[in-house]
Protein backbone atom coordinates (compact mmCIF):
# COMPACT_ATOMS: atom_id res chain seq x y z
CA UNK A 1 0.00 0.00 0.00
CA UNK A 2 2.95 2.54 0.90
CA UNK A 3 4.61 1.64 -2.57
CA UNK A 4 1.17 2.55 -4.15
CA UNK A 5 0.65 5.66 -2.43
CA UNK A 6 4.71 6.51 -3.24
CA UNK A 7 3.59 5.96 -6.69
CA UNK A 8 0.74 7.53 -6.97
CA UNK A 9 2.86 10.89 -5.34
CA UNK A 10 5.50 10.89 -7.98
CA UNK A 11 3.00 10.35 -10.72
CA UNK A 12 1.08 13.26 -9.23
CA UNK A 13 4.00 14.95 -8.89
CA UNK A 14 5.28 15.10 -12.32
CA UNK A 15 1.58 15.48 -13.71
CA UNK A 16 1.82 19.06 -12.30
CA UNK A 17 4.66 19.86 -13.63
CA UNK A 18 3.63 19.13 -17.68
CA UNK A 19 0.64 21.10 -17.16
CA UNK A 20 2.25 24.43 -17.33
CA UNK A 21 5.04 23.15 -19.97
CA UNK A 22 2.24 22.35 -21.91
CA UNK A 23 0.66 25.84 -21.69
CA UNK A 24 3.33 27.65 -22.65
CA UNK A 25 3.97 25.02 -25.86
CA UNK A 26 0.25 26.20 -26.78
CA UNK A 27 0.68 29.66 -26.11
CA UNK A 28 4.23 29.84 -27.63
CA UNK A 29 2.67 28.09 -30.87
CA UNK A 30 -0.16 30.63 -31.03
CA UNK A 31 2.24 33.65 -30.88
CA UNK A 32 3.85 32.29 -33.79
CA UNK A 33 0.51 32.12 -35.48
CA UNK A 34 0.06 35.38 -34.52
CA UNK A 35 3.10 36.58 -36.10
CA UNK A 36 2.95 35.37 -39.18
CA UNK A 37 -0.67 36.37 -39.60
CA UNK A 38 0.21 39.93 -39.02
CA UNK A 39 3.48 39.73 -41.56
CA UNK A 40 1.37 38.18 -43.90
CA UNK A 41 -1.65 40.85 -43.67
CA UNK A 42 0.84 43.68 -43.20
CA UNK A 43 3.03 42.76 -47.05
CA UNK A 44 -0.27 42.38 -48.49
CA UNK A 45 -1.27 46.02 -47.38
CA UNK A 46 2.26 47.33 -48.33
CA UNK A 47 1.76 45.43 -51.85
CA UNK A 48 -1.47 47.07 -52.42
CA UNK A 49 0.22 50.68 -51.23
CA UNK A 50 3.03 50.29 -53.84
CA UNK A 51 0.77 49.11 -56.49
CA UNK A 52 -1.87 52.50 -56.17
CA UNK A 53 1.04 54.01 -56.04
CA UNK A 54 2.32 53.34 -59.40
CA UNK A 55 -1.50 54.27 -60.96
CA UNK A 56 -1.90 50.42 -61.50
CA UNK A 57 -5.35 50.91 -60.16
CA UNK A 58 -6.73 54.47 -62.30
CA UNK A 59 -7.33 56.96 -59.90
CA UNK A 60 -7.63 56.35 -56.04
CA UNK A 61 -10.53 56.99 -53.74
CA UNK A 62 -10.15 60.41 -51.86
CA UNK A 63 -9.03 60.20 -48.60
CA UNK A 64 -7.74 56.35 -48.95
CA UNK A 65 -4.29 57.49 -49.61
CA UNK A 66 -3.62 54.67 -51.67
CA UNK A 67 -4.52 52.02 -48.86
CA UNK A 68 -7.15 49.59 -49.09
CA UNK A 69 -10.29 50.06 -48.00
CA UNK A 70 -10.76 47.18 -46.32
CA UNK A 71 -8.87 43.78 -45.91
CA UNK A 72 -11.92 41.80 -48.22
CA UNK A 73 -9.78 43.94 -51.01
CA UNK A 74 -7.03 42.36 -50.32
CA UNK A 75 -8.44 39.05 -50.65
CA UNK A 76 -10.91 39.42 -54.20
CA UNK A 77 -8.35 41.24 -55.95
CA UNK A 78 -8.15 44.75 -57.96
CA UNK A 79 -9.00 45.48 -61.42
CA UNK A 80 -5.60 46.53 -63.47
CA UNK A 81 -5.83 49.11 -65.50
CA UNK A 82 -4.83 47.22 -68.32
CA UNK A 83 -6.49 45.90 -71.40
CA UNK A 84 -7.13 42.60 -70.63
CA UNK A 85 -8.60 44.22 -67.07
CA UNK A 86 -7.55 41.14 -64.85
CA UNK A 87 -7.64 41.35 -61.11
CA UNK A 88 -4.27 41.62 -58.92
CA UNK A 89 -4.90 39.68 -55.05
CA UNK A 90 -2.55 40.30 -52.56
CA UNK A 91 -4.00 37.68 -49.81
CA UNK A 92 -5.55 33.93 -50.76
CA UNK A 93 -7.25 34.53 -47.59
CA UNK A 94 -8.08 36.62 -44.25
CA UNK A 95 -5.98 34.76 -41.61
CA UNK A 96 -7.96 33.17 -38.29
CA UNK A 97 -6.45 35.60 -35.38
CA UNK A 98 -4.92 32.55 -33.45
CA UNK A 99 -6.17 34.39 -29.47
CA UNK A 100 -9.72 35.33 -30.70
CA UNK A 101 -10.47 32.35 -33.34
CA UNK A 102 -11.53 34.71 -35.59
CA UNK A 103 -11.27 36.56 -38.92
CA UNK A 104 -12.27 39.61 -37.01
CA UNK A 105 -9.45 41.99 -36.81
CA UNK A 106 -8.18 45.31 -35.44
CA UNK A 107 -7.84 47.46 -38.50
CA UNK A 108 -6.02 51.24 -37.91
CA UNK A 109 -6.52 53.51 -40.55
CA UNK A 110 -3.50 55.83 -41.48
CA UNK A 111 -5.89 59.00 -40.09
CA UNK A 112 -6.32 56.51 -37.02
CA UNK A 113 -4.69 57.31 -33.39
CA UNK A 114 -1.87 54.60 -33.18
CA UNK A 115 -3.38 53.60 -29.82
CA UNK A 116 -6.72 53.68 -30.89
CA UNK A 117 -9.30 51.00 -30.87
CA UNK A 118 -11.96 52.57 -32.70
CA UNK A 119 -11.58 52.47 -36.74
CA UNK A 120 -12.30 55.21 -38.93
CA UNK A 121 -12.89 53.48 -41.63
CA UNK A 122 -11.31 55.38 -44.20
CA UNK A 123 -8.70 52.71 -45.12
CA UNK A 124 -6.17 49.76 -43.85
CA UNK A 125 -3.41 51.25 -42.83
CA UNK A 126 -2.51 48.54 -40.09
CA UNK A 127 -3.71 45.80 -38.56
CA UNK A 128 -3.73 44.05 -34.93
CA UNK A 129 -5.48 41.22 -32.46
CA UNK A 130 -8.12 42.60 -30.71
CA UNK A 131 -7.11 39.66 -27.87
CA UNK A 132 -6.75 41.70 -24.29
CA UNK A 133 -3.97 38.97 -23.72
CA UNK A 134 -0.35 39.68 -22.93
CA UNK A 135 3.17 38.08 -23.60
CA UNK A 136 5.44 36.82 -21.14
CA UNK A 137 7.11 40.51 -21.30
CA UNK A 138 3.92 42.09 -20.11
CA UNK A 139 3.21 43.96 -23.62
CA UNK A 140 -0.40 43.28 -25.08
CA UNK A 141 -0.94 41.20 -28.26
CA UNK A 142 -2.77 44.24 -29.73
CA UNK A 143 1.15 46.13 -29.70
CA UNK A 144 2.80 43.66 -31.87
């Protein structure tokens, strides 16, 4: 009975000790998500800028400053203004925000407070999580 109970301890023991290892693997692995979704949406946006830019797309909407209006653009593509009139996409999709499970993101506008949580809706200029979370340095999600 003492052997079992000895057992049982150690067992119980090292139990408690995955458990955290295992949220931090989970956590570490959705940070990386989370980084790459951002990168991702934030070339795309870049892309689109550079591409306005250059008068690929006629004449830009006033006030957009050659951002997209939304990150849906980004995703169905923009007319050329070429002959042929074929469509340039810059994302295959909007990425799942790894902390919220959603496709709902943060979106600044460049008219937008950087701090600010509220969109004007004017254009993209930059995107974030809207997860209230925080990294193991203390600095929320919604910073990176």
């Amino acid at each position: 009975m003492v052997e079992l109970v000895v057992s049982f301890s150690i067992m119980l023991i090292l139990a408690t000790m995955a458990v955290p290892l295992a949220k931090v693997k989970v956590r570490t692995e959705k940070e990386k998500q989370l980084k790459y979704a951002l990168r991702d949406m934030r070339r795309a946006i870049d892309k689109y800028k550079e591409q306005c830019d250059a008068g690929a797309f006629g004449a830009m909407k006033q006030g957009s400053f050659c951002y997209p209006e939304s990150l849906d653009i980004l995703v169905d593509g923009v007319k050329l203004q070429t002959a042929d009139g074929k469509k340039m996409k810059f994302l295959r999709r909007v990425p799942i925000d790894p902390f919220t499970n959603s496709k709902e993101w943060g979106l600044r506008s460049m008219q937008d407070d950087v701090k600010s949580e509220s969109w004007s809706g004017d254009n993209v200029f930059n995107v974030y999580t809207k997860t209230r979370d925080k990294d193991a340095d203390g600095k929320p999600y919604a910073e990176w």
